[in-house]
N, C-alpha and C. Protein backbone atom coordinates (compact mmCIF):
# COMPACT_ATOMS: atom_id res chain seq x y z
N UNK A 1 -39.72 86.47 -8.66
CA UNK A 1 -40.98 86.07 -8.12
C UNK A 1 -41.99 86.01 -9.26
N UNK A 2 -43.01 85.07 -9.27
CA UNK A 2 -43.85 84.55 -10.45
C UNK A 2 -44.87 84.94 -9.55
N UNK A 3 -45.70 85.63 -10.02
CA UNK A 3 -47.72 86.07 -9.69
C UNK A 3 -48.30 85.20 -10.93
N UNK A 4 -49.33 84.79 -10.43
CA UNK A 4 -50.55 84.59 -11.01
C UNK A 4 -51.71 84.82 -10.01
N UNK A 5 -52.22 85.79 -11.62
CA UNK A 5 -53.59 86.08 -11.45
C UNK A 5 -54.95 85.36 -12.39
N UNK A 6 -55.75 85.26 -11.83
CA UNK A 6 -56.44 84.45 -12.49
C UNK A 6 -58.33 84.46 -11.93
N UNK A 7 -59.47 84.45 -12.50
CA UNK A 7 -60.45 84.45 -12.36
C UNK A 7 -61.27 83.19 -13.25
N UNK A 8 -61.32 82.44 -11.97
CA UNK A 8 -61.95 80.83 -12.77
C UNK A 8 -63.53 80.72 -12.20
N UNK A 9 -64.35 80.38 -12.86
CA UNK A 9 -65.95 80.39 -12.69
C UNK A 9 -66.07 78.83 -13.71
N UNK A 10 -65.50 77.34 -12.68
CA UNK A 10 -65.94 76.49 -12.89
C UNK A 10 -67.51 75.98 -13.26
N UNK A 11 -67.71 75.30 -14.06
CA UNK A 11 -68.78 75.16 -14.51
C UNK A 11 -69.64 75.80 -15.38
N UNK A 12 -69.06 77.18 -16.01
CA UNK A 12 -70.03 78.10 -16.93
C UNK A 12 -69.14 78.58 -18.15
N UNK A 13 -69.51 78.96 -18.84
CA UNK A 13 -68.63 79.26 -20.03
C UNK A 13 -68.69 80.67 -19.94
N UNK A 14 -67.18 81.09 -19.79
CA UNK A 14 -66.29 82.56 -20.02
C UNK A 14 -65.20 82.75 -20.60
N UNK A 15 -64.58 83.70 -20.92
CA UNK A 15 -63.57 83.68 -21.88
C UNK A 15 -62.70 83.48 -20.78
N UNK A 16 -60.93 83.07 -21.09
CA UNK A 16 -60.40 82.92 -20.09
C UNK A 16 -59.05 84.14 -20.31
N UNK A 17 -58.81 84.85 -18.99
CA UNK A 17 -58.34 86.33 -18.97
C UNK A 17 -57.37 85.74 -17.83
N UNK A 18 -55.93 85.59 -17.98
CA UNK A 18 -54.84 85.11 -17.16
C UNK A 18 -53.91 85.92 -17.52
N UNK A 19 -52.93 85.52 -16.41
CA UNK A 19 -51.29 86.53 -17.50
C UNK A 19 -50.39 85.98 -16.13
N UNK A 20 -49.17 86.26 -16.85
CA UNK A 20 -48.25 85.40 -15.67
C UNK A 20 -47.41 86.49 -16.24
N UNK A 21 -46.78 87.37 -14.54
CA UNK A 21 -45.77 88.34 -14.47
C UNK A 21 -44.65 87.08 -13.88
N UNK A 22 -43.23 87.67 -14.48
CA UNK A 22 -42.26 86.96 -14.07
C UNK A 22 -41.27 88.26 -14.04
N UNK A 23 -40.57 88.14 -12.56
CA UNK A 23 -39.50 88.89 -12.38
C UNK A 23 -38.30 88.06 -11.53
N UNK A 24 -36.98 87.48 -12.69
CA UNK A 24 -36.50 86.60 -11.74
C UNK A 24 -35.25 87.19 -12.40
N UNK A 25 -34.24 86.70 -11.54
CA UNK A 25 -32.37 86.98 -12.07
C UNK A 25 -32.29 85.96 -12.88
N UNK A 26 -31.36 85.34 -13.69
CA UNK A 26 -30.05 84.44 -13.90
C UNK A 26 -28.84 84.90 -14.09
N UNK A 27 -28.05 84.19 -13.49
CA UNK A 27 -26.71 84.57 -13.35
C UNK A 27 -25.96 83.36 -13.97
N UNK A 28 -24.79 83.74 -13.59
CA UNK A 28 -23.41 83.02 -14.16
C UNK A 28 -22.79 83.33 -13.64
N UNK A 29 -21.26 82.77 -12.81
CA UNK A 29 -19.90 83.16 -12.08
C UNK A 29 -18.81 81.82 -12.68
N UNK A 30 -17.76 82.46 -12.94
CA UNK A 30 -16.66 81.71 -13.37
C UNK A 30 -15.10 82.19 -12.82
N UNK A 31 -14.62 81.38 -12.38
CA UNK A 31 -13.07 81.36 -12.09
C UNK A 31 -12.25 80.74 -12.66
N UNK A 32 -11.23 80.92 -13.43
CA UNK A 32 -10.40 79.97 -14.30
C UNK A 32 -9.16 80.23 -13.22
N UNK A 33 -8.38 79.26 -13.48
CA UNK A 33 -6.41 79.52 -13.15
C UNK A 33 -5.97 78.71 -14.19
N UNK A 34 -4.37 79.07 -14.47
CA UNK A 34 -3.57 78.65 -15.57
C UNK A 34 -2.50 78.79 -14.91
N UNK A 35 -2.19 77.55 -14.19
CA UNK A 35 -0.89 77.29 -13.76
C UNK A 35 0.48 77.31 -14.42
N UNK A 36 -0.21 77.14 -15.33
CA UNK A 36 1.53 77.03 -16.56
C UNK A 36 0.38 77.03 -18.44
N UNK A 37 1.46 77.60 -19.12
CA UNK A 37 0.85 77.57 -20.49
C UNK A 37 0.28 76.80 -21.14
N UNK A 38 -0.10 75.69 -20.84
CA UNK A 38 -0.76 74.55 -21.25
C UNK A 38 -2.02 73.91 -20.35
N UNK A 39 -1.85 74.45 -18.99
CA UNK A 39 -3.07 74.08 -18.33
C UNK A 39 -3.85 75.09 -17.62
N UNK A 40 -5.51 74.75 -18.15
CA UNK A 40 -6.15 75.78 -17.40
C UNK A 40 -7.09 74.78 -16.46
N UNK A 41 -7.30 75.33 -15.92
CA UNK A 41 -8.58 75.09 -14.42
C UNK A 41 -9.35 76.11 -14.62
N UNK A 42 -11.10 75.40 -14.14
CA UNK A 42 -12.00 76.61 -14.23
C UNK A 42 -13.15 75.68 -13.25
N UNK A 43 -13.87 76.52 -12.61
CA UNK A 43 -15.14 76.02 -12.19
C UNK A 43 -16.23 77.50 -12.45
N UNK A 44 -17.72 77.03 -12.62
CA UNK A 44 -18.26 77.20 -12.96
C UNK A 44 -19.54 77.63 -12.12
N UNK A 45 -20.84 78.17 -11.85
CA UNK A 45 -21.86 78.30 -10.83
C UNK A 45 -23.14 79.18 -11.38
N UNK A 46 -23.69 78.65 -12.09
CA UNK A 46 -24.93 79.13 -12.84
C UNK A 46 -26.60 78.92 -12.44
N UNK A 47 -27.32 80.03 -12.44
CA UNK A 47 -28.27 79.83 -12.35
C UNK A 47 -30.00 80.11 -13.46
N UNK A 48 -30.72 79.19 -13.81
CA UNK A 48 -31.35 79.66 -14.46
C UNK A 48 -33.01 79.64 -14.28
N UNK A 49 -33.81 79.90 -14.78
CA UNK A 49 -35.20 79.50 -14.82
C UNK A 49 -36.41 79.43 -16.27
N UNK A 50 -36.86 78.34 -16.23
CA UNK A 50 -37.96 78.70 -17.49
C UNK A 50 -39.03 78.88 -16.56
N UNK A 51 -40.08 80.46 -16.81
CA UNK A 51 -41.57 80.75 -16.55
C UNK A 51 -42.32 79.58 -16.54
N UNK A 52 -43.49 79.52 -16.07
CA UNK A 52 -44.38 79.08 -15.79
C UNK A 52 -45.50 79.44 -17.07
N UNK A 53 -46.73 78.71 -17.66
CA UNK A 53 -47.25 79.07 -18.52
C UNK A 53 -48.55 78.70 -18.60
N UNK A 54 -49.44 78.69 -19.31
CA UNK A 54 -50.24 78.00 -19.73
C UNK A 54 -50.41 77.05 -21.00
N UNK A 55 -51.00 75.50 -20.67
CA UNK A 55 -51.24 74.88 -22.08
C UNK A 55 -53.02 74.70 -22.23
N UNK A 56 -53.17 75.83 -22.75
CA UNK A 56 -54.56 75.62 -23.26
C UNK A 56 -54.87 75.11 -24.85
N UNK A 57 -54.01 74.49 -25.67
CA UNK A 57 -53.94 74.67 -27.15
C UNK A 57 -55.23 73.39 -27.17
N UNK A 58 -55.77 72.37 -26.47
CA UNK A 58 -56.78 71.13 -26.49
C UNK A 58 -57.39 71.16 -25.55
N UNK A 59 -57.33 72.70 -24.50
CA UNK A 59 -58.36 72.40 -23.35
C UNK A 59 -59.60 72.38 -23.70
N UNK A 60 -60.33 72.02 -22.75
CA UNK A 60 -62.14 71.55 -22.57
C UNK A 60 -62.75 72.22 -21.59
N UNK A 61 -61.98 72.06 -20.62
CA UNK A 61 -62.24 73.11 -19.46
C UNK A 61 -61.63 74.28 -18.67
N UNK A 62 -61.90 74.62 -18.11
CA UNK A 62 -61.31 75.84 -17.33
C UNK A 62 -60.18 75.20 -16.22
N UNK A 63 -60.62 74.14 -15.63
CA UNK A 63 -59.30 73.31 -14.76
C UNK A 63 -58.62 73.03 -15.79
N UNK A 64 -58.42 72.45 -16.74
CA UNK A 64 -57.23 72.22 -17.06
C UNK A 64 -56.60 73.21 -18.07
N UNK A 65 -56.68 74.21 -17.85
CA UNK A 65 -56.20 75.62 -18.22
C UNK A 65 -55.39 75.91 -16.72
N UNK A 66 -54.72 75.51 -15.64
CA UNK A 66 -54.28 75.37 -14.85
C UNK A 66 -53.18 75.82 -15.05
N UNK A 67 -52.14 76.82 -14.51
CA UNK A 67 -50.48 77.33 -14.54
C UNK A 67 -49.86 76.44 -14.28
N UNK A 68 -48.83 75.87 -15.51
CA UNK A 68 -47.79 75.73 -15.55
C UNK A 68 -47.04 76.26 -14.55
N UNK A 69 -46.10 75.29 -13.51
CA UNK A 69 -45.32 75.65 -12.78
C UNK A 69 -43.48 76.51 -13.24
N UNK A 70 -43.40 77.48 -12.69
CA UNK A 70 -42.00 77.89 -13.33
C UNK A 70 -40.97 76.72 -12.78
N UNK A 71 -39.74 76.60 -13.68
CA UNK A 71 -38.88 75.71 -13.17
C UNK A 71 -37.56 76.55 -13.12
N UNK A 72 -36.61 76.25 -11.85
CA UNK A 72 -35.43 76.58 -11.80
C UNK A 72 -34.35 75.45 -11.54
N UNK A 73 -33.13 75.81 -12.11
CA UNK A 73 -31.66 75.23 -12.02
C UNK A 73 -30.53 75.82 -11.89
N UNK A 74 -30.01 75.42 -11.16
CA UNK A 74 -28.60 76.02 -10.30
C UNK A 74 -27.30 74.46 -10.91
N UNK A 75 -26.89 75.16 -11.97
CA UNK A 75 -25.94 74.14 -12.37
C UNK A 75 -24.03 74.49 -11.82
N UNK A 76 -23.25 73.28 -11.95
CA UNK A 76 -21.99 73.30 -11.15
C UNK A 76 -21.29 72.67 -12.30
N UNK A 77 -19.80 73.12 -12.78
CA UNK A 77 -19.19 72.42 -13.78
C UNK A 77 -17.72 72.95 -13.34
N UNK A 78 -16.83 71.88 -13.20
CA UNK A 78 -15.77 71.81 -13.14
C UNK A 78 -14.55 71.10 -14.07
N UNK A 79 -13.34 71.78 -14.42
CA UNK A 79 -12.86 71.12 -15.42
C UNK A 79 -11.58 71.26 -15.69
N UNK A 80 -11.00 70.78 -16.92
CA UNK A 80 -9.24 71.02 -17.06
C UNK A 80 -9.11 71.14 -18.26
N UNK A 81 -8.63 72.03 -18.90
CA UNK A 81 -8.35 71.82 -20.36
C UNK A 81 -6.58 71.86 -20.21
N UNK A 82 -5.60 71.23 -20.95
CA UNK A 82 -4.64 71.56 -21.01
C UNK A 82 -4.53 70.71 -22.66
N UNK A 83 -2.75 71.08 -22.79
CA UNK A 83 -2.52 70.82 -24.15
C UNK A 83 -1.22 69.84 -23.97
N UNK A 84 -1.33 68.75 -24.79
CA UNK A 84 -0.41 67.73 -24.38
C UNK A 84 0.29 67.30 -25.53
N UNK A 85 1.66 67.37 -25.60
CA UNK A 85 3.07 66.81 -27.00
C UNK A 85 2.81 68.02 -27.80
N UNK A 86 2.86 69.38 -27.23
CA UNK A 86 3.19 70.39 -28.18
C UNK A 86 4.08 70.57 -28.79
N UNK A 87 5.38 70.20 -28.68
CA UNK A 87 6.31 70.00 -29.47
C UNK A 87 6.55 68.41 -30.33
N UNK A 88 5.88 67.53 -29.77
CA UNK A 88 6.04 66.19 -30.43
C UNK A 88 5.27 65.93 -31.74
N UNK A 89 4.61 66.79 -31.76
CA UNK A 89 4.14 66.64 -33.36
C UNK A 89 4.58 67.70 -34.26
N UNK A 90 4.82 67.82 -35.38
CA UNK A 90 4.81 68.93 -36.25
C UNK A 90 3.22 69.52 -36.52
N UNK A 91 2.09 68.75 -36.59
CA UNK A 91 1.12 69.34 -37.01
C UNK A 91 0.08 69.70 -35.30
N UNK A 92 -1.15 69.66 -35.64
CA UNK A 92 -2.04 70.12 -34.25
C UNK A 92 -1.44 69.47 -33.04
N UNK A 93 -1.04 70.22 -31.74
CA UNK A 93 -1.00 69.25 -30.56
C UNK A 93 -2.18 68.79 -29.81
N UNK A 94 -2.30 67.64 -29.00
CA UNK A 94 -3.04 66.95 -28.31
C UNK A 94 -3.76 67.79 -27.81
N UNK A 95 -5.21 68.26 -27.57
CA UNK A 95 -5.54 68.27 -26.57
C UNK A 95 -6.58 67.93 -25.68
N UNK A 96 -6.57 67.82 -24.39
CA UNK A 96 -7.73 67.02 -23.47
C UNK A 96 -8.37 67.99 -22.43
N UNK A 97 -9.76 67.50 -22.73
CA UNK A 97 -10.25 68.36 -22.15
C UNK A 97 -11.33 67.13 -20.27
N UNK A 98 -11.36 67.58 -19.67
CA UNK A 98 -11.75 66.99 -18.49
C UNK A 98 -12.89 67.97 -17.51
């Protein structure tokens, strides 16, 4: 959960006294299988967030000293790595990743 606190007196000149508490998780969960020595399976389920902030570095006024909204993402990745003509080459074998 993201608070903001904040004391704005549009129209007059004051110093500006803000702060942004952030208390959030991110996680990560992963499952692989490896059916046989050359192929793995995995899926993936992540979650993240960047805070919320302020950009005052060219403000003029007190509105546009305005909080930055926090952003979150919940990403999904699924895939295959296996290894292909391990014996057909003498040097590195193939491999593909999906």
């Amino acid at each position: 959960m993201t608070k903001f606190r904040a004391r704005l007196d549009f129209g007059t000149f004051a110093v500006f006294s803000r702060t942004i508490e952030t208390n959030r998780w991110m996680w990560k969960a992963t499952l692989d299988y490896a059916p046989s020595e050359d192929i793995l399976l995995y899926a993936t389920v992540s979650r993240g967030f960047k805070s919320g902030g302020f950009n005052g570095a060219a403000a003029q006024t007190h509105s546009q000293l305005l909080p930055i909204k926090p952003e979150t993402l919940t990403s999904y990745e699924a895939g295959m790595k296996s290894t292909l003509f391990r014996r057909a080459h003498a040097g590195e074998p193939l491999r593909l990743l999906l």
